[in-house]
PDB file of N, CA and C in Angstrom:
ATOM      1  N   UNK A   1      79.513-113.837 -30.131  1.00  0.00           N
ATOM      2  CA  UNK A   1      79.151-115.244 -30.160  1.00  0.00           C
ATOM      3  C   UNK A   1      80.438-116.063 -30.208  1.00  0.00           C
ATOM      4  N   UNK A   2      80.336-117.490 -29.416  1.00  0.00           N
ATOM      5  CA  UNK A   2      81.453-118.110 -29.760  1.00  0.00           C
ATOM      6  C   UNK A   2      80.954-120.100 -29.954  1.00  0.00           C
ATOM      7  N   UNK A   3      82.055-120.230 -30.989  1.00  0.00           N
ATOM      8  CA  UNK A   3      81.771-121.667 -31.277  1.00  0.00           C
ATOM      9  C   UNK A   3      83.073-122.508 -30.813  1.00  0.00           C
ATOM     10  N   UNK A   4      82.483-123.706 -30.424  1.00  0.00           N
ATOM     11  CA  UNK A   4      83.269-124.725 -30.019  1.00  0.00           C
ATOM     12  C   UNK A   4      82.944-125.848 -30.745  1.00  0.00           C
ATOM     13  N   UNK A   5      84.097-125.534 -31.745  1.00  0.00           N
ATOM     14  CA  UNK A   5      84.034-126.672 -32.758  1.00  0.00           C
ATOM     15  C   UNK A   5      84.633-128.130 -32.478  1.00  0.00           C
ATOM     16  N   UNK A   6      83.742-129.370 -32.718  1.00  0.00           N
ATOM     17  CA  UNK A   6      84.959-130.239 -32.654  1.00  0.00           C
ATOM     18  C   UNK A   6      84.911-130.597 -33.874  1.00  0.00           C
ATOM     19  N   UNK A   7      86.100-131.462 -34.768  1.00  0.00           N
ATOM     20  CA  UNK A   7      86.128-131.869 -35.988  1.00  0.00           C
ATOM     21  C   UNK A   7      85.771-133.419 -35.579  1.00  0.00           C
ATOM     22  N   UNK A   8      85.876-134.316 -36.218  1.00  0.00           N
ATOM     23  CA  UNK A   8      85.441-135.899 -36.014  1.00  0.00           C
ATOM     24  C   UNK A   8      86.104-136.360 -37.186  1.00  0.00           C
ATOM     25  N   UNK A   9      87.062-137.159 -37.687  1.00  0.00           N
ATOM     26  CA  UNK A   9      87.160-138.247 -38.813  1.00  0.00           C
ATOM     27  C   UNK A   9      86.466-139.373 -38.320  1.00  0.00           C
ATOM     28  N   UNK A  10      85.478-139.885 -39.183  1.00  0.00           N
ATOM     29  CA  UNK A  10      84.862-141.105 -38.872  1.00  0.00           C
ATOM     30  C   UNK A  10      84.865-142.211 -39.721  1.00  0.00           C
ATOM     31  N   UNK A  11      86.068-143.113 -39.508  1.00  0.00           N
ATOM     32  CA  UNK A  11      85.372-144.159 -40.521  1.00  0.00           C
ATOM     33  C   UNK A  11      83.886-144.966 -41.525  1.00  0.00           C
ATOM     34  N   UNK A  12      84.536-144.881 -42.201  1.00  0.00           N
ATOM     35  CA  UNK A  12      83.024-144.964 -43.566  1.00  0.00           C
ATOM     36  C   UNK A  12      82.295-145.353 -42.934  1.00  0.00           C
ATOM     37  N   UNK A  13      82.993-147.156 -41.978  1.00  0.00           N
ATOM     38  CA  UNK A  13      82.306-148.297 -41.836  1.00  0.00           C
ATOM     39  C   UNK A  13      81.265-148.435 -40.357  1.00  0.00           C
ATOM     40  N   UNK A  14      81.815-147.131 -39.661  1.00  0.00           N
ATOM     41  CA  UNK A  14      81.085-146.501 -38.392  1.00  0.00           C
ATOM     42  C   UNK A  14      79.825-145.703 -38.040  1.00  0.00           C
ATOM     43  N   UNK A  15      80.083-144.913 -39.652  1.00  0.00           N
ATOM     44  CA  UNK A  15      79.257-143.680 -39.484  1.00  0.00           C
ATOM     45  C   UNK A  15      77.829-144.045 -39.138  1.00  0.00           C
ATOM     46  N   UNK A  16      77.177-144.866 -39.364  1.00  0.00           N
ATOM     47  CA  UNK A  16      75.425-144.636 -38.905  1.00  0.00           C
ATOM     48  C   UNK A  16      75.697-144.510 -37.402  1.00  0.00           C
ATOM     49  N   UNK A  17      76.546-145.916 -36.697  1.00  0.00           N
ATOM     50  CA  UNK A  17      76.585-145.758 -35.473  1.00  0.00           C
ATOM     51  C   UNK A  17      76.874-144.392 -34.757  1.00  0.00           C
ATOM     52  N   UNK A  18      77.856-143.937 -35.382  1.00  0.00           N
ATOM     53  CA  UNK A  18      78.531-142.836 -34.416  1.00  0.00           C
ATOM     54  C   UNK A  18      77.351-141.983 -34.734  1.00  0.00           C
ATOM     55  N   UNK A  19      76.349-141.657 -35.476  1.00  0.00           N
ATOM     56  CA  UNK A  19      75.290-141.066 -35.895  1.00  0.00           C
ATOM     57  C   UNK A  19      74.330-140.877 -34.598  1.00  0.00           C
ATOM     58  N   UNK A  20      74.431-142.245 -34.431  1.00  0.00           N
ATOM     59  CA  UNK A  20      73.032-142.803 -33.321  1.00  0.00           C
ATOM     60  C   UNK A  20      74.175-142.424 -32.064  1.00  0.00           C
ATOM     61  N   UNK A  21      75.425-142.676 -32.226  1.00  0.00           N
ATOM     62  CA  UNK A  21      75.647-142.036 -30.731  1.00  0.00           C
ATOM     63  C   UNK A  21      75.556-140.556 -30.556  1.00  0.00           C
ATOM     64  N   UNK A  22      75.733-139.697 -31.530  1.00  0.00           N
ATOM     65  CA  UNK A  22      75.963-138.214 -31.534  1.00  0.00           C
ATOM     66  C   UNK A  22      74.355-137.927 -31.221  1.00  0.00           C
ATOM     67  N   UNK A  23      73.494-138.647 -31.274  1.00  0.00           N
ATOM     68  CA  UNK A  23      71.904-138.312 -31.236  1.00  0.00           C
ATOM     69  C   UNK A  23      71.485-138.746 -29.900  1.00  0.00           C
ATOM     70  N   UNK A  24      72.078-139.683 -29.065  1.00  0.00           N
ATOM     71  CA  UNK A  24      71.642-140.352 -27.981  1.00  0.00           C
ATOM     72  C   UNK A  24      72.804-139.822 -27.309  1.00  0.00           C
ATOM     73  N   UNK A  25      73.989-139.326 -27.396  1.00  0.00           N
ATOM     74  CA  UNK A  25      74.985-138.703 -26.299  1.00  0.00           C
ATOM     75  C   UNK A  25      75.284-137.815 -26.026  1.00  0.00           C
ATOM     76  N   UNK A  26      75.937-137.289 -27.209  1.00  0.00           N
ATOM     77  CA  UNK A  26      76.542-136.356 -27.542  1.00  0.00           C
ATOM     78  C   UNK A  26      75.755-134.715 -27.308  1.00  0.00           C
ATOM     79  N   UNK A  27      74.860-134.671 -28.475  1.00  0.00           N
ATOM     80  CA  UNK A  27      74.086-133.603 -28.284  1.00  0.00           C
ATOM     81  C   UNK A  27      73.180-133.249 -27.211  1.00  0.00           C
ATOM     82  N   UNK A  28      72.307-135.055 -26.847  1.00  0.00           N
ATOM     83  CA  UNK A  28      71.925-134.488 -25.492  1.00  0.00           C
ATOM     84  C   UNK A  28      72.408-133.843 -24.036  1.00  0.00           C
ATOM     85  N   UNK A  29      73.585-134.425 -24.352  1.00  0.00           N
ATOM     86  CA  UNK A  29      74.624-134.113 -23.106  1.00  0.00           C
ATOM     87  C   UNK A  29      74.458-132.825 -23.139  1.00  0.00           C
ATOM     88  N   UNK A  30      75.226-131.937 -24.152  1.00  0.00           N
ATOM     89  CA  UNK A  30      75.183-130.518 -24.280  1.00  0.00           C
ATOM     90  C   UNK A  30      74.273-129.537 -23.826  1.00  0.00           C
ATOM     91  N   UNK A  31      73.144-129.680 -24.662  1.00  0.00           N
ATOM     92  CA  UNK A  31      72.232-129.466 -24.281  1.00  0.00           C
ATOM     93  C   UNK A  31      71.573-129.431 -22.968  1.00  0.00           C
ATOM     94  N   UNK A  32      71.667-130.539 -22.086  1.00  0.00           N
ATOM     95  CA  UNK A  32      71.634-130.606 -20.859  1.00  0.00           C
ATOM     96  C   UNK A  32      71.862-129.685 -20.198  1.00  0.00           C
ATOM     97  N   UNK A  33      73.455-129.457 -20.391  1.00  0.00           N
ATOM     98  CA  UNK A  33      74.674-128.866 -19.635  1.00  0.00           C
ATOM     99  C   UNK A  33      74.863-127.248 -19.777  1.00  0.00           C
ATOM    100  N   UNK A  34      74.015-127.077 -20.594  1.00  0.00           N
ATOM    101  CA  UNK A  34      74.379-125.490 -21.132  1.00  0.00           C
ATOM    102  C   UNK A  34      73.065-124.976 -21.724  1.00  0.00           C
ATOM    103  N   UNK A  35      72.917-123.899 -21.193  1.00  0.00           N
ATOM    104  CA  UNK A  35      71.408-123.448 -21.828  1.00  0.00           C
ATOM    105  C   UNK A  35      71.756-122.312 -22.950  1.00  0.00           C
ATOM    106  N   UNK A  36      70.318-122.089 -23.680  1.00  0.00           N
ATOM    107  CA  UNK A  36      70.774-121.832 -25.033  1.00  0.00           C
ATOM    108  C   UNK A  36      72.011-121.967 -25.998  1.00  0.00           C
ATOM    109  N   UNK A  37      72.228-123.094 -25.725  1.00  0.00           N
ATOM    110  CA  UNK A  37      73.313-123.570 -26.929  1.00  0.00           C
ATOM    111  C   UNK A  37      72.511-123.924 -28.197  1.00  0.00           C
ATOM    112  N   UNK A  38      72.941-123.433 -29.355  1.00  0.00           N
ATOM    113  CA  UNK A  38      72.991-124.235 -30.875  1.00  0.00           C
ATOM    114  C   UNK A  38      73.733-124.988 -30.968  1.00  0.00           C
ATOM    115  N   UNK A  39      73.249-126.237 -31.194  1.00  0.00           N
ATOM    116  CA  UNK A  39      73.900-127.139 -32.011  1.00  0.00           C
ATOM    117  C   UNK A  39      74.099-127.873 -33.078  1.00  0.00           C
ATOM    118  N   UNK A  40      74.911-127.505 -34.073  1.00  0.00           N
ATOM    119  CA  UNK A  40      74.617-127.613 -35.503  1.00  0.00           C
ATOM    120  C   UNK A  40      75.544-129.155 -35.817  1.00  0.00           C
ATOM    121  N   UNK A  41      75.950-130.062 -37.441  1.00  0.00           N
ATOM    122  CA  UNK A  41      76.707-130.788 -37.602  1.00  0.00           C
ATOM    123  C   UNK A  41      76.813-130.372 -38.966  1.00  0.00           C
ATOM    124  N   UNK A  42      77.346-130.405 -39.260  1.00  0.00           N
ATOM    125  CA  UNK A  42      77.775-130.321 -40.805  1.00  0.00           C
ATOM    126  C   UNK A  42      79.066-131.362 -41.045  1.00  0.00           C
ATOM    127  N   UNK A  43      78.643-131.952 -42.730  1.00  0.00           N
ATOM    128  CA  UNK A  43      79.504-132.978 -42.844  1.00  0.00           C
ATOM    129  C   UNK A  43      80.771-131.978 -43.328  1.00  0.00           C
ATOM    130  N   UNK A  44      82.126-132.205 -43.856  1.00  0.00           N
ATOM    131  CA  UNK A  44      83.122-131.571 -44.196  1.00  0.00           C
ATOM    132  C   UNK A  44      83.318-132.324 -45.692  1.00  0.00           C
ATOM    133  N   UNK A  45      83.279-131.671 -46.810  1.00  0.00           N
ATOM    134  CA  UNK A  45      83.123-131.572 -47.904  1.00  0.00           C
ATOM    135  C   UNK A  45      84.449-132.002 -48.709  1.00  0.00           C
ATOM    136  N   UNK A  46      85.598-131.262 -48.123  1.00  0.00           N
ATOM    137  CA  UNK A  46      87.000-131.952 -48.543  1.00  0.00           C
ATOM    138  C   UNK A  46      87.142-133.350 -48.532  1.00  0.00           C
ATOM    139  N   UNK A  47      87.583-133.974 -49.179  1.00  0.00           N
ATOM    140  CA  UNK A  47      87.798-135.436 -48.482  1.00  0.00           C
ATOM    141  C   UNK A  47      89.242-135.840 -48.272  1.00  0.00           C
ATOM    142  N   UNK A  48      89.993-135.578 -46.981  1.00  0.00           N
ATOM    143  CA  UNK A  48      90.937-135.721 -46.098  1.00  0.00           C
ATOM    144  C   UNK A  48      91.800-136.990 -46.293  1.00  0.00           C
ATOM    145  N   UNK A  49      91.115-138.248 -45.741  1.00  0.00           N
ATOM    146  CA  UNK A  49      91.868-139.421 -46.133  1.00  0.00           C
ATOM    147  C   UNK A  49      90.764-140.217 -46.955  1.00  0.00           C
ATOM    148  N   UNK A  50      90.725-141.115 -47.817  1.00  0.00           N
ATOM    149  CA  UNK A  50      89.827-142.269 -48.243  1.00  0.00           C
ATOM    150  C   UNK A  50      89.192-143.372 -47.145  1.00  0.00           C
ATOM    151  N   UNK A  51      88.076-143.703 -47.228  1.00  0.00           N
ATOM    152  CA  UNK A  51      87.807-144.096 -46.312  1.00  0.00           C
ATOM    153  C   UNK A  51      86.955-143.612 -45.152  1.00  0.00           C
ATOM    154  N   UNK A  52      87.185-142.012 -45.272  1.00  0.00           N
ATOM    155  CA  UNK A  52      86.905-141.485 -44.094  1.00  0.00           C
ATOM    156  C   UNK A  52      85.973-140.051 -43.939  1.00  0.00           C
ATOM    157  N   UNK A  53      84.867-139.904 -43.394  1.00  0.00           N
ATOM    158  CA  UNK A  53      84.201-138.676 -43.468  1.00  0.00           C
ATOM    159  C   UNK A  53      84.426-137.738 -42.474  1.00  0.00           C
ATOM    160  N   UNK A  54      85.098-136.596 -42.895  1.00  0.00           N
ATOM    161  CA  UNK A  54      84.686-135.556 -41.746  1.00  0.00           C
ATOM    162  C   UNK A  54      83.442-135.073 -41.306  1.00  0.00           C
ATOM    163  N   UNK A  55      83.356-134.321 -40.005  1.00  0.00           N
ATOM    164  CA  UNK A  55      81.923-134.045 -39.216  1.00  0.00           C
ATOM    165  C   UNK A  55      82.679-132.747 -39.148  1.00  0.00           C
ATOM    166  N   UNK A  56      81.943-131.502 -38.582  1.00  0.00           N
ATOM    167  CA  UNK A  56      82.194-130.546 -37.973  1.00  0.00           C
ATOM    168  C   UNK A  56      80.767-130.286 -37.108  1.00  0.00           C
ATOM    169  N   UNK A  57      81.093-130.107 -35.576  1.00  0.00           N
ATOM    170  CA  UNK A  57      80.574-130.064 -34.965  1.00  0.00           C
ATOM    171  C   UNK A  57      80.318-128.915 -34.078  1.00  0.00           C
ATOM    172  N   UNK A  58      79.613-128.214 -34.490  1.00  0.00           N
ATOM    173  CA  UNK A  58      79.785-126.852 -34.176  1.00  0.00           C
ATOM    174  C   UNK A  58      78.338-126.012 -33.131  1.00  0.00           C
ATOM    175  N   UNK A  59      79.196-125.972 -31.359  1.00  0.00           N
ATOM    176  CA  UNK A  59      78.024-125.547 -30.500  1.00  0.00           C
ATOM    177  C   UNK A  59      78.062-123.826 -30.501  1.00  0.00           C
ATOM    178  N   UNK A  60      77.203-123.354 -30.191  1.00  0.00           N
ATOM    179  CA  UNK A  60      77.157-122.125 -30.556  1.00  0.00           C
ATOM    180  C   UNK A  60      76.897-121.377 -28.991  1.00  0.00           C
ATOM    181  N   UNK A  61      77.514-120.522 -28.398  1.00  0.00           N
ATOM    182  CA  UNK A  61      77.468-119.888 -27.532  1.00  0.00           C
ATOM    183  C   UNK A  61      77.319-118.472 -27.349  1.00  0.00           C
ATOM    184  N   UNK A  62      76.690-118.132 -26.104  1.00  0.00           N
ATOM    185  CA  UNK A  62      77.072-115.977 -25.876  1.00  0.00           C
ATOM    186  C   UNK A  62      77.755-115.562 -24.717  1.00  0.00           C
ATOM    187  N   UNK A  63      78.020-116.481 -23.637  1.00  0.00           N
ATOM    188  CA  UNK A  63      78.465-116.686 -22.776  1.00  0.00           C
ATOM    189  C   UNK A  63      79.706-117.332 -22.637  1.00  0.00           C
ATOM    190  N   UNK A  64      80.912-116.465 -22.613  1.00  0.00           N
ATOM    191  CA  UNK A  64      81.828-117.533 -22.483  1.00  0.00           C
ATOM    192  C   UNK A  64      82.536-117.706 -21.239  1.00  0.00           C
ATOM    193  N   UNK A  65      81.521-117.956 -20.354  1.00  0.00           N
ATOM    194  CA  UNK A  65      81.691-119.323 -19.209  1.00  0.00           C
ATOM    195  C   UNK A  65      81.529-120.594 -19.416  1.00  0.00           C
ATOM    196  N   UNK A  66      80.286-120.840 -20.559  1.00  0.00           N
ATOM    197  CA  UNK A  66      79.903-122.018 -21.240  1.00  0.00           C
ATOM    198  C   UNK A  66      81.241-122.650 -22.140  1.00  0.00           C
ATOM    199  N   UNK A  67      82.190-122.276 -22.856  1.00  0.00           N
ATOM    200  CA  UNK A  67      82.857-122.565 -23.299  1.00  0.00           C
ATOM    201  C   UNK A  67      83.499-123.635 -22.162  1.00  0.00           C
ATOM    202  N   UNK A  68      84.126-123.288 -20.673  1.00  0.00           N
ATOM    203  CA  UNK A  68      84.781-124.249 -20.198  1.00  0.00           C
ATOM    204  C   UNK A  68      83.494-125.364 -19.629  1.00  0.00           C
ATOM    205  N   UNK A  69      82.437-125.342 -20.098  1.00  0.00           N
ATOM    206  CA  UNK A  69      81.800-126.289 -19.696  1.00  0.00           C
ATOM    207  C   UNK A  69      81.503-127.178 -20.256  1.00  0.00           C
ATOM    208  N   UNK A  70      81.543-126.826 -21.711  1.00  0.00           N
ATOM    209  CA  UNK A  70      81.275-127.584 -22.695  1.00  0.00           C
ATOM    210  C   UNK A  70      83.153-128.239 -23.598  1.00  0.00           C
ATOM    211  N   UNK A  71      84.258-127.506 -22.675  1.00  0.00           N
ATOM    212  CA  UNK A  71      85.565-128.372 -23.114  1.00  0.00           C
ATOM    213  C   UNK A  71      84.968-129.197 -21.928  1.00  0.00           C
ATOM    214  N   UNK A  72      84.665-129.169 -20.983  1.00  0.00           N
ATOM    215  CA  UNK A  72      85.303-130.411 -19.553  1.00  0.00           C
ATOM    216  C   UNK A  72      84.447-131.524 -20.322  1.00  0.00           C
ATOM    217  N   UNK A  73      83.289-131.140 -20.798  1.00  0.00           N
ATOM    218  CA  UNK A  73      82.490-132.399 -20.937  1.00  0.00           C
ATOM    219  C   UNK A  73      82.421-132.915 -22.544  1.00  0.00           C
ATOM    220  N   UNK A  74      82.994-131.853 -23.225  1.00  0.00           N
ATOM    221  CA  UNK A  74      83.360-132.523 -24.396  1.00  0.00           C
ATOM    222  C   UNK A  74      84.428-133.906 -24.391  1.00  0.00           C
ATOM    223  N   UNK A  75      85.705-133.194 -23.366  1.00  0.00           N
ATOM    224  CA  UNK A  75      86.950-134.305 -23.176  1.00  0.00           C
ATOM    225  C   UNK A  75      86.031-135.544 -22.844  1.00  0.00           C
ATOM    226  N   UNK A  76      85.242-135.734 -22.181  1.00  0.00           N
ATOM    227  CA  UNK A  76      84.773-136.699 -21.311  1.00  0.00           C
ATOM    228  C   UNK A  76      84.029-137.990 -22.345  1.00  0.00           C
ATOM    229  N   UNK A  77      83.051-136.562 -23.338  1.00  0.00           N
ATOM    230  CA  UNK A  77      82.421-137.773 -24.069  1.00  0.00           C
ATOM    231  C   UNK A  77      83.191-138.369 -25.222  1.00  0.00           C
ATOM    232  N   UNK A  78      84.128-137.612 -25.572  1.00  0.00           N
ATOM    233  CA  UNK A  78      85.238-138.100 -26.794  1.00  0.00           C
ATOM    234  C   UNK A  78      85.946-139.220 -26.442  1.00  0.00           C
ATOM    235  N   UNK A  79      86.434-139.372 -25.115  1.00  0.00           N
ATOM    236  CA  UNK A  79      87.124-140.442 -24.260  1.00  0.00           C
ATOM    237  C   UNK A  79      85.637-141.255 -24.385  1.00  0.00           C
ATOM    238  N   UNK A  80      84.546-141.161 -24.066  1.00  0.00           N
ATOM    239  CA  UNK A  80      83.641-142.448 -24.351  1.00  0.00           C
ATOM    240  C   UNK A  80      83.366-143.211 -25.390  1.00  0.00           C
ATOM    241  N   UNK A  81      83.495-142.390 -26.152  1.00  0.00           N
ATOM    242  CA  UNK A  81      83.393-142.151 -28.380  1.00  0.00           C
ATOM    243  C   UNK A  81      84.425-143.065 -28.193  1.00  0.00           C
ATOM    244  N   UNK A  82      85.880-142.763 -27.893  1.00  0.00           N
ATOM    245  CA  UNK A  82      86.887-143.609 -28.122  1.00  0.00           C
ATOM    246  C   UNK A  82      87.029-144.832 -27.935  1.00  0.00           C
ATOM    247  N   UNK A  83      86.352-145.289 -26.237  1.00  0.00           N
ATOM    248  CA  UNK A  83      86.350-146.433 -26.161  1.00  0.00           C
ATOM    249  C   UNK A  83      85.150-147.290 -26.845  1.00  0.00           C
ATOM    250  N   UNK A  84      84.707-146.620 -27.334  1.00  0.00           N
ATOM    251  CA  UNK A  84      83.187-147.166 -28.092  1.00  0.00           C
ATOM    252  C   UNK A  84      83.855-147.689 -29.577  1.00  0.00           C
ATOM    253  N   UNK A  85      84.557-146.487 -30.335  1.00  0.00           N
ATOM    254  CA  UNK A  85      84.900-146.795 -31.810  1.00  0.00           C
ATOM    255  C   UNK A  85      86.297-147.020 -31.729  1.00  0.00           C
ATOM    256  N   UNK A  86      87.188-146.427 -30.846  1.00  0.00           N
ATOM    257  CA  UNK A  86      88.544-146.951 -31.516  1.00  0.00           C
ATOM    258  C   UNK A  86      89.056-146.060 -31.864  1.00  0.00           C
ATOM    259  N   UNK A  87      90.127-146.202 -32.755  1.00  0.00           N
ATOM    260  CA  UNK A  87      90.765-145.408 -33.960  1.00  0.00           C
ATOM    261  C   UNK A  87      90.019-145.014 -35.151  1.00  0.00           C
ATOM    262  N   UNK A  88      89.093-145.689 -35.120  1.00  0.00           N
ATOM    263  CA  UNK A  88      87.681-145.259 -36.739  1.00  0.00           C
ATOM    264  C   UNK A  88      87.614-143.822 -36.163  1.00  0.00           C
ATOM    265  N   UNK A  89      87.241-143.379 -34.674  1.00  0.00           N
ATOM    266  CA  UNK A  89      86.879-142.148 -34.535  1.00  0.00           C
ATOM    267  C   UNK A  89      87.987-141.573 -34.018  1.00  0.00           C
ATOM    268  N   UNK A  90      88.373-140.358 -34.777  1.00  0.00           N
ATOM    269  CA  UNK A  90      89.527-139.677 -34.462  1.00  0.00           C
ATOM    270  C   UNK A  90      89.238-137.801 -34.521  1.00  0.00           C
ATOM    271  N   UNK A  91      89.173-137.119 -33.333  1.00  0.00           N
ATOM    272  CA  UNK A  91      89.057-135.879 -32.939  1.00  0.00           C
ATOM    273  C   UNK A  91      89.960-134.599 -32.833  1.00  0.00           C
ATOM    274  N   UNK A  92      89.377-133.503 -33.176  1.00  0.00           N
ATOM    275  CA  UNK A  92      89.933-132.476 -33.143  1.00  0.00           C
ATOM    276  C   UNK A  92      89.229-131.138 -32.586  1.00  0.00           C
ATOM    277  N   UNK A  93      89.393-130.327 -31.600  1.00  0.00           N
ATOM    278  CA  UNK A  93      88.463-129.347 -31.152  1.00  0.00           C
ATOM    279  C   UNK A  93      89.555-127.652 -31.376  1.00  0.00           C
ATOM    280  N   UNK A  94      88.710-126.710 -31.501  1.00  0.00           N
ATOM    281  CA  UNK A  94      88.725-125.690 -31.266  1.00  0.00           C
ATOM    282  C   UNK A  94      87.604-124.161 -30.898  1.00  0.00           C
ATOM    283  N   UNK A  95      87.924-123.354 -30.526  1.00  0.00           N
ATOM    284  CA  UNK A  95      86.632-122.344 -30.050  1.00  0.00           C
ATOM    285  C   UNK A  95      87.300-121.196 -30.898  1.00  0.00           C
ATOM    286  N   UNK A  96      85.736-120.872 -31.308  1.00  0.00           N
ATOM    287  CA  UNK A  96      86.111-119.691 -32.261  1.00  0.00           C
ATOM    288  C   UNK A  96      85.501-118.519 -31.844  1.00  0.00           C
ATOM    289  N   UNK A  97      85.643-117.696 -31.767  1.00  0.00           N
ATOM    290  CA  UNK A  97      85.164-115.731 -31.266  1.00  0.00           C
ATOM    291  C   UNK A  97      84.783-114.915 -32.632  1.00  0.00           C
ATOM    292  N   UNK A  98      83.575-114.817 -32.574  1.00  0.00           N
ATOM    293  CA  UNK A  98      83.032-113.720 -33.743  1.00  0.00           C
ATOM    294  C   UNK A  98      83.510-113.035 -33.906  1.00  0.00           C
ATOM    295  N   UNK A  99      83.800-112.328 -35.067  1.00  0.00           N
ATOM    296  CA  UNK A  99      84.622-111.053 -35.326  1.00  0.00           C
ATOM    297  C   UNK A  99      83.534-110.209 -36.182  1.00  0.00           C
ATOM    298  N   UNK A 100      83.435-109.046 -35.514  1.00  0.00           N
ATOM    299  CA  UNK A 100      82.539-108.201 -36.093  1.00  0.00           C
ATOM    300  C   UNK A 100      83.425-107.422 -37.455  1.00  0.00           C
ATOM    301  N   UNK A 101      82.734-107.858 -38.744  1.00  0.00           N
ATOM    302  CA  UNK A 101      83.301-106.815 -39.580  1.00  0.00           C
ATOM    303  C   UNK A 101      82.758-105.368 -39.934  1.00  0.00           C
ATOM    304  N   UNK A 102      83.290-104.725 -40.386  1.00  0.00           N
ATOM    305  CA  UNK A 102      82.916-102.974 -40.848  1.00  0.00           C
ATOM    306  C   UNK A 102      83.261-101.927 -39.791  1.00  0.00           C
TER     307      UNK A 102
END
């Protein structure tokens, strides 16, 4: 299995919105674009800067062809996020590979 995480800092003063966009853009996009994907959010529990909530955004894959499908169109909607919020929304991605233990 592999995940393609993105991280999100979201300003305090943003978050419902970016909420309603991650529900009306974001996830549907994915979804769209890639079949059997999970898509999970979890908030991030540390608190990083004041002011500011982390997201972790985490799609879940078995196929990793899907991985470059879901970077091309991740870049795409983050660049939309951006011009939507600004600097309130500030991103970070990586893909992670299961590691079987025992």
């Amino acid at each position: 299995m592999y995940i393609f995480n993105t991280t999100f800092m979201i300003n305090d003063t943003i978050v419902d919105d970016w909420k309603q966009w991650m529900n009306r853009n974001y996830v549907p996009t994915m979804k769209d674009l890639v079949k059997n994907i999970r898509v999970e959010l979890y908030e991030v529990m540390a608190v990083v800067e004041e002011g500011n909530t982390n997201y972790s955004c985490q799609m879940q894959v078995y196929n990793p062809a899907d991985l470059d499908t879901i970077n091309k169109y991740n870049a795409i909607l983050i660049n939309n996020a951006k011009g939507t919020f600004g600097d309130k929304c500030l991103t970070f991605s990586s893909i992670l590979n299961e590691v079987q233990l025992g």
